[in-house]
PDB file of N, CA and C in Angstrom:
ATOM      1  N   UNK A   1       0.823  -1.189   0.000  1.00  0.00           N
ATOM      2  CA  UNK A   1       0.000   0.000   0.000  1.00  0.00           C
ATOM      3  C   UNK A   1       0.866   1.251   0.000  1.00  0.00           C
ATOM      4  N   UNK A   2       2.056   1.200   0.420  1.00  0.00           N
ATOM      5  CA  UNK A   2       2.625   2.628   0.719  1.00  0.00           C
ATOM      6  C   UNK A   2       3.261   2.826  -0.567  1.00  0.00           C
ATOM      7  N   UNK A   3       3.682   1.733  -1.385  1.00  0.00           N
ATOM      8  CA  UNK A   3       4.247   2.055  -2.878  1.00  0.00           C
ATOM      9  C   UNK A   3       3.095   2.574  -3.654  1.00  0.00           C
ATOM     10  N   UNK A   4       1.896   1.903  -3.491  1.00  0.00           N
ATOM     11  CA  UNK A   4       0.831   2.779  -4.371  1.00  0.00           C
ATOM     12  C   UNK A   4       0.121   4.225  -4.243  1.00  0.00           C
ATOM     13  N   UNK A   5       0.932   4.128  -2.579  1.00  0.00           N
ATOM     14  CA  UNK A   5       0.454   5.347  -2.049  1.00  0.00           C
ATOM     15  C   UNK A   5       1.341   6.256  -2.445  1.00  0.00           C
ATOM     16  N   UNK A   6       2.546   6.078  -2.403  1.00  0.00           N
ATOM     17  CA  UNK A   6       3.548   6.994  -3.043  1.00  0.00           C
ATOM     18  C   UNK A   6       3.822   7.288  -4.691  1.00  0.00           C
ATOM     19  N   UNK A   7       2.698   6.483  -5.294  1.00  0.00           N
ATOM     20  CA  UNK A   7       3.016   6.798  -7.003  1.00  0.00           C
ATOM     21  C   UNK A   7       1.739   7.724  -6.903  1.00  0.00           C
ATOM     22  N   UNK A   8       1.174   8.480  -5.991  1.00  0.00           N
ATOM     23  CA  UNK A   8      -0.232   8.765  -6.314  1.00  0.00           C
ATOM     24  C   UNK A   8       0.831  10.412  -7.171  1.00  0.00           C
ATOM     25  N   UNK A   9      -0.038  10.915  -8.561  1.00  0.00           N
ATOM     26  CA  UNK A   9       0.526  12.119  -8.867  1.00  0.00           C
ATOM     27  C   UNK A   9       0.506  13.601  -7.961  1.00  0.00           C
ATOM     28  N   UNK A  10       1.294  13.841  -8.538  1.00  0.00           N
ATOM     29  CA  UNK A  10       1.640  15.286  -7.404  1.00  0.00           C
ATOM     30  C   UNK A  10       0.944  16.428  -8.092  1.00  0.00           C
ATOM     31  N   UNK A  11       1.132  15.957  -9.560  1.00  0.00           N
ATOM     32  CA  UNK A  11       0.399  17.134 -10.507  1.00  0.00           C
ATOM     33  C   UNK A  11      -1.249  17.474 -10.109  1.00  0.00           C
ATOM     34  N   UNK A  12      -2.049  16.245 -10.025  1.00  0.00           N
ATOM     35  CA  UNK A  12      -2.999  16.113  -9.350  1.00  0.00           C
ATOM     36  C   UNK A  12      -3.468  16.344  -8.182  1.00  0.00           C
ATOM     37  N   UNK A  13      -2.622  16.065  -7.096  1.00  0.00           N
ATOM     38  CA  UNK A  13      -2.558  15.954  -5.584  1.00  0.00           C
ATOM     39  C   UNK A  13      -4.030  15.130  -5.458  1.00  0.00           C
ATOM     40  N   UNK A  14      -4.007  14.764  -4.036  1.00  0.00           N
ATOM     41  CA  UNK A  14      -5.229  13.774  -3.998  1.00  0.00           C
ATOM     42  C   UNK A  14      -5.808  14.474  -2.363  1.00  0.00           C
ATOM     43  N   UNK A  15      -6.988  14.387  -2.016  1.00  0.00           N
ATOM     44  CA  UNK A  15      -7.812  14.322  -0.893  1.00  0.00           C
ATOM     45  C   UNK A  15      -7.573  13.911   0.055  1.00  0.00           C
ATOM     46  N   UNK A  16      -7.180  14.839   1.245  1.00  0.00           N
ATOM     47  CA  UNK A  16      -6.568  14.405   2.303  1.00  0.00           C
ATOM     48  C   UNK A  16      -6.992  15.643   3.082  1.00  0.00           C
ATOM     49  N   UNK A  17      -6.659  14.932   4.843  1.00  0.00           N
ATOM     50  CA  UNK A  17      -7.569  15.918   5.982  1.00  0.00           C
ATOM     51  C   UNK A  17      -6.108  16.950   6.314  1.00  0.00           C
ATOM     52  N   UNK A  18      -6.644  18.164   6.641  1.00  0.00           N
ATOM     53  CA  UNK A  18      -5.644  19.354   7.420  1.00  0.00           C
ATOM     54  C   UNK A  18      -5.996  19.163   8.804  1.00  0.00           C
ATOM     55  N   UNK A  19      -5.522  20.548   8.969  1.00  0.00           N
ATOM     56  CA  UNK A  19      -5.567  21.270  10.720  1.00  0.00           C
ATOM     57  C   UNK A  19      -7.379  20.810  10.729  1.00  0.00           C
ATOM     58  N   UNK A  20      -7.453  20.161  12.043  1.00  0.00           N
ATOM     59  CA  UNK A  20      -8.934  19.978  13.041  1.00  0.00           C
ATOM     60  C   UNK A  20      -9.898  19.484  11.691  1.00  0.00           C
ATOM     61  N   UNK A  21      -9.138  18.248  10.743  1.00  0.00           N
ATOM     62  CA  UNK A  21      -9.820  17.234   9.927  1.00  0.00           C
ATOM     63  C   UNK A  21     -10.684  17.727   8.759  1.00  0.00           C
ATOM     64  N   UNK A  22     -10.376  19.123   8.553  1.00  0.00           N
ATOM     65  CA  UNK A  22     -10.719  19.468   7.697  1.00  0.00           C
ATOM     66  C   UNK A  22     -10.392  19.089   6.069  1.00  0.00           C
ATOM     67  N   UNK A  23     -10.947  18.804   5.062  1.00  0.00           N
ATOM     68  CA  UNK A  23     -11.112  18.307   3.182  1.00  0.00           C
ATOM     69  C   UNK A  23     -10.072  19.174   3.535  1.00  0.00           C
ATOM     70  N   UNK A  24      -8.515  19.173   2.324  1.00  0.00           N
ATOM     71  CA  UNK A  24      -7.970  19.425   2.063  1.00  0.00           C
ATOM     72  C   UNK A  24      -7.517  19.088   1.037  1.00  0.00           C
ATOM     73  N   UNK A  25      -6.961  19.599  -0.406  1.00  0.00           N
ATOM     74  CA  UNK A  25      -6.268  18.849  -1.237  1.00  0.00           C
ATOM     75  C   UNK A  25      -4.400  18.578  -1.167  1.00  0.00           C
ATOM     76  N   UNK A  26      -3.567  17.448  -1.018  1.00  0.00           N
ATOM     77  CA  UNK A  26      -2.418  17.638  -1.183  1.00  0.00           C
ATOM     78  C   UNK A  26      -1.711  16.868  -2.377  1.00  0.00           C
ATOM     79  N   UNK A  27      -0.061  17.618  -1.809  1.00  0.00           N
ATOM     80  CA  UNK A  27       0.159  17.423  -3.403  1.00  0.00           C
ATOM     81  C   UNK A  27       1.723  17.268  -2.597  1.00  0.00           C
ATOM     82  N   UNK A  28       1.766  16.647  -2.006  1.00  0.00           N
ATOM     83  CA  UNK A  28       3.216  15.946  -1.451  1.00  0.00           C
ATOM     84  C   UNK A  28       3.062  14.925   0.054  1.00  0.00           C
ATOM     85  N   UNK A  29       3.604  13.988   0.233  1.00  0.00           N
ATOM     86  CA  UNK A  29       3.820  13.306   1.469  1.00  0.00           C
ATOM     87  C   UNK A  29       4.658  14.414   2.378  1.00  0.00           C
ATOM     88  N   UNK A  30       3.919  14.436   3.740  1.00  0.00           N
ATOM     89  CA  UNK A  30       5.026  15.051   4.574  1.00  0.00           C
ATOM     90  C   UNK A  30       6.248  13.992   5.384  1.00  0.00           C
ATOM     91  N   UNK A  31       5.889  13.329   4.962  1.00  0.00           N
ATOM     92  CA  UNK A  31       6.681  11.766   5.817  1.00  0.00           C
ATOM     93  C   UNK A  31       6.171  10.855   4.980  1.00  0.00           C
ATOM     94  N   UNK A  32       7.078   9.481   4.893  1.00  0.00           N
ATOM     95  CA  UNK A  32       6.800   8.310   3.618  1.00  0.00           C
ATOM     96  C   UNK A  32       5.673   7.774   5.050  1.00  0.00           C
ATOM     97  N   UNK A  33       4.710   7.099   3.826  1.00  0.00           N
ATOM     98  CA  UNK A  33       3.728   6.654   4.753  1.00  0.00           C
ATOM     99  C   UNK A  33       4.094   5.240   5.130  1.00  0.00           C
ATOM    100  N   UNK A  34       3.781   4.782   6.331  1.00  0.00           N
ATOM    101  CA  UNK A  34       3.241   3.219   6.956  1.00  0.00           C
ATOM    102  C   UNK A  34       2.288   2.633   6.979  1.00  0.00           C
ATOM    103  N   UNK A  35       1.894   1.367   6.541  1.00  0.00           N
ATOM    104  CA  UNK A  35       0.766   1.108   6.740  1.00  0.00           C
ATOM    105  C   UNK A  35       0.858  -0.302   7.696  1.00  0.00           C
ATOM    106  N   UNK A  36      -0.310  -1.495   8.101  1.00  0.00           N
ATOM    107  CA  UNK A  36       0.242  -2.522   8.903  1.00  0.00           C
ATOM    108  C   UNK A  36      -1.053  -3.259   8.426  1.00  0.00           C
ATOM    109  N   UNK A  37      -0.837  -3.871   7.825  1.00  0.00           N
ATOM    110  CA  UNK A  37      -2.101  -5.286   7.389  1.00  0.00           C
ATOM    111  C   UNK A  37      -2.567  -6.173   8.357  1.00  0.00           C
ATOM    112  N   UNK A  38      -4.053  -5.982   9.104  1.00  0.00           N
ATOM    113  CA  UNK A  38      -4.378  -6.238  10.131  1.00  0.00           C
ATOM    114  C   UNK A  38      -5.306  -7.575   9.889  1.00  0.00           C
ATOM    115  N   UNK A  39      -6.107  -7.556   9.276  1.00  0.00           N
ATOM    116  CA  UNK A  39      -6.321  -8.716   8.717  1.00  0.00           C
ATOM    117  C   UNK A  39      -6.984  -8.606   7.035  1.00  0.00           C
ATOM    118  N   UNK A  40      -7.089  -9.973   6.537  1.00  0.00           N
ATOM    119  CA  UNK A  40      -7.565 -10.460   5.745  1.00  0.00           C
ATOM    120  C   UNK A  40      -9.270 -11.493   5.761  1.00  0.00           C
ATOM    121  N   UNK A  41     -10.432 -10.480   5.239  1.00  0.00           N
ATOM    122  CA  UNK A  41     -11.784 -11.636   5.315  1.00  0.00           C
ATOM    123  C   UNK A  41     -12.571 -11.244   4.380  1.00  0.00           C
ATOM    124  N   UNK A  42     -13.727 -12.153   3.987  1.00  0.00           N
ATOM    125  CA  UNK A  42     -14.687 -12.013   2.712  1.00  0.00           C
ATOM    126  C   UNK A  42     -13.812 -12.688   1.577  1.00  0.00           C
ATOM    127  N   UNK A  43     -12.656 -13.246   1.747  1.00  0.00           N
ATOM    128  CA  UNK A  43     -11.884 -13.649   0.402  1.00  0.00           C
ATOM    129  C   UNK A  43     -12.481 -14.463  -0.833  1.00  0.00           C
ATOM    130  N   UNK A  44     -13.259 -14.770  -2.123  1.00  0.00           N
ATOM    131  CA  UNK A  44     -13.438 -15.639  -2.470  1.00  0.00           C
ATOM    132  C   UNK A  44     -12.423 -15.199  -4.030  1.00  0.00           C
ATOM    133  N   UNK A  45     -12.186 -16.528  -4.878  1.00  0.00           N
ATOM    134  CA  UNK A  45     -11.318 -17.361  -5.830  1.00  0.00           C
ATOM    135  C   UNK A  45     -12.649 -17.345  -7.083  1.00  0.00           C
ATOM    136  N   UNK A  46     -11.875 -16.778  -8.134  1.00  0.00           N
ATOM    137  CA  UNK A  46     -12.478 -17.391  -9.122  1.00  0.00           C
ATOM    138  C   UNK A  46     -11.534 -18.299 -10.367  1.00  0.00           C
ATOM    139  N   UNK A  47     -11.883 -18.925 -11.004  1.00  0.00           N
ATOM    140  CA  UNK A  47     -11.025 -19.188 -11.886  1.00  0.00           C
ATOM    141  C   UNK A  47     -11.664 -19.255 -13.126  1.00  0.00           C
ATOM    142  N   UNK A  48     -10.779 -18.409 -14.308  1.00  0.00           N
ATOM    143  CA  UNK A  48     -11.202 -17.914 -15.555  1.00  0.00           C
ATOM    144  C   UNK A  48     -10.196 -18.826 -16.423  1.00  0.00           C
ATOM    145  N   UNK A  49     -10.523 -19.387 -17.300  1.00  0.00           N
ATOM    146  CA  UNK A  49      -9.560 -20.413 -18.583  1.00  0.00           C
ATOM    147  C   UNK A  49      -9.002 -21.510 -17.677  1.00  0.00           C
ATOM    148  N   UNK A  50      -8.855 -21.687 -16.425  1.00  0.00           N
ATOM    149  CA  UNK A  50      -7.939 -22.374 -15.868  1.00  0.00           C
ATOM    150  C   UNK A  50      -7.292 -21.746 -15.191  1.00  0.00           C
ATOM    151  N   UNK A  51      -7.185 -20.417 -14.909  1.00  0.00           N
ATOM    152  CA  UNK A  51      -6.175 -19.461 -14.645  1.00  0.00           C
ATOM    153  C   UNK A  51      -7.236 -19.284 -12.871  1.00  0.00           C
ATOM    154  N   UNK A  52      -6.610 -19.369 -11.584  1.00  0.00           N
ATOM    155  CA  UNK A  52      -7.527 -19.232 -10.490  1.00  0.00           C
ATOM    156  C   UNK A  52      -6.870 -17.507  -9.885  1.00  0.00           C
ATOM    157  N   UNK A  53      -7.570 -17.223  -9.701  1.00  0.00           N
ATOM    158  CA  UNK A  53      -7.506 -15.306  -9.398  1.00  0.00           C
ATOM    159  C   UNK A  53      -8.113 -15.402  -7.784  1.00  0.00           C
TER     160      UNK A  53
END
């Protein structure tokens, strides 16, 4: 997540909260982000040609 989070464009900037959670738009990381994968549920498998996704 933090690599996809870090290709987001700058030209664009994306939706993010300011001072006291206020809509803000930005257009740089102030710090590389962390994230922590807490769990995994709802998972289901399909398989297309043979190919299982």
């Amino acid at each position: 997540m933090t690599e996809a989070a870090l290709g987001l464009s700058t030209l664009t900037g994306f939706d993010g909260l300011g001072e006291g959670g206020a809509a803000e738009r930005w257009f740089a990381w102030s710090v590389t982000p962390e994230v922590e994968l807490l769990a995994v549920t709802g998972v289901t498998g399909h398989a297309i040609e043979g190919t299982v996704w």
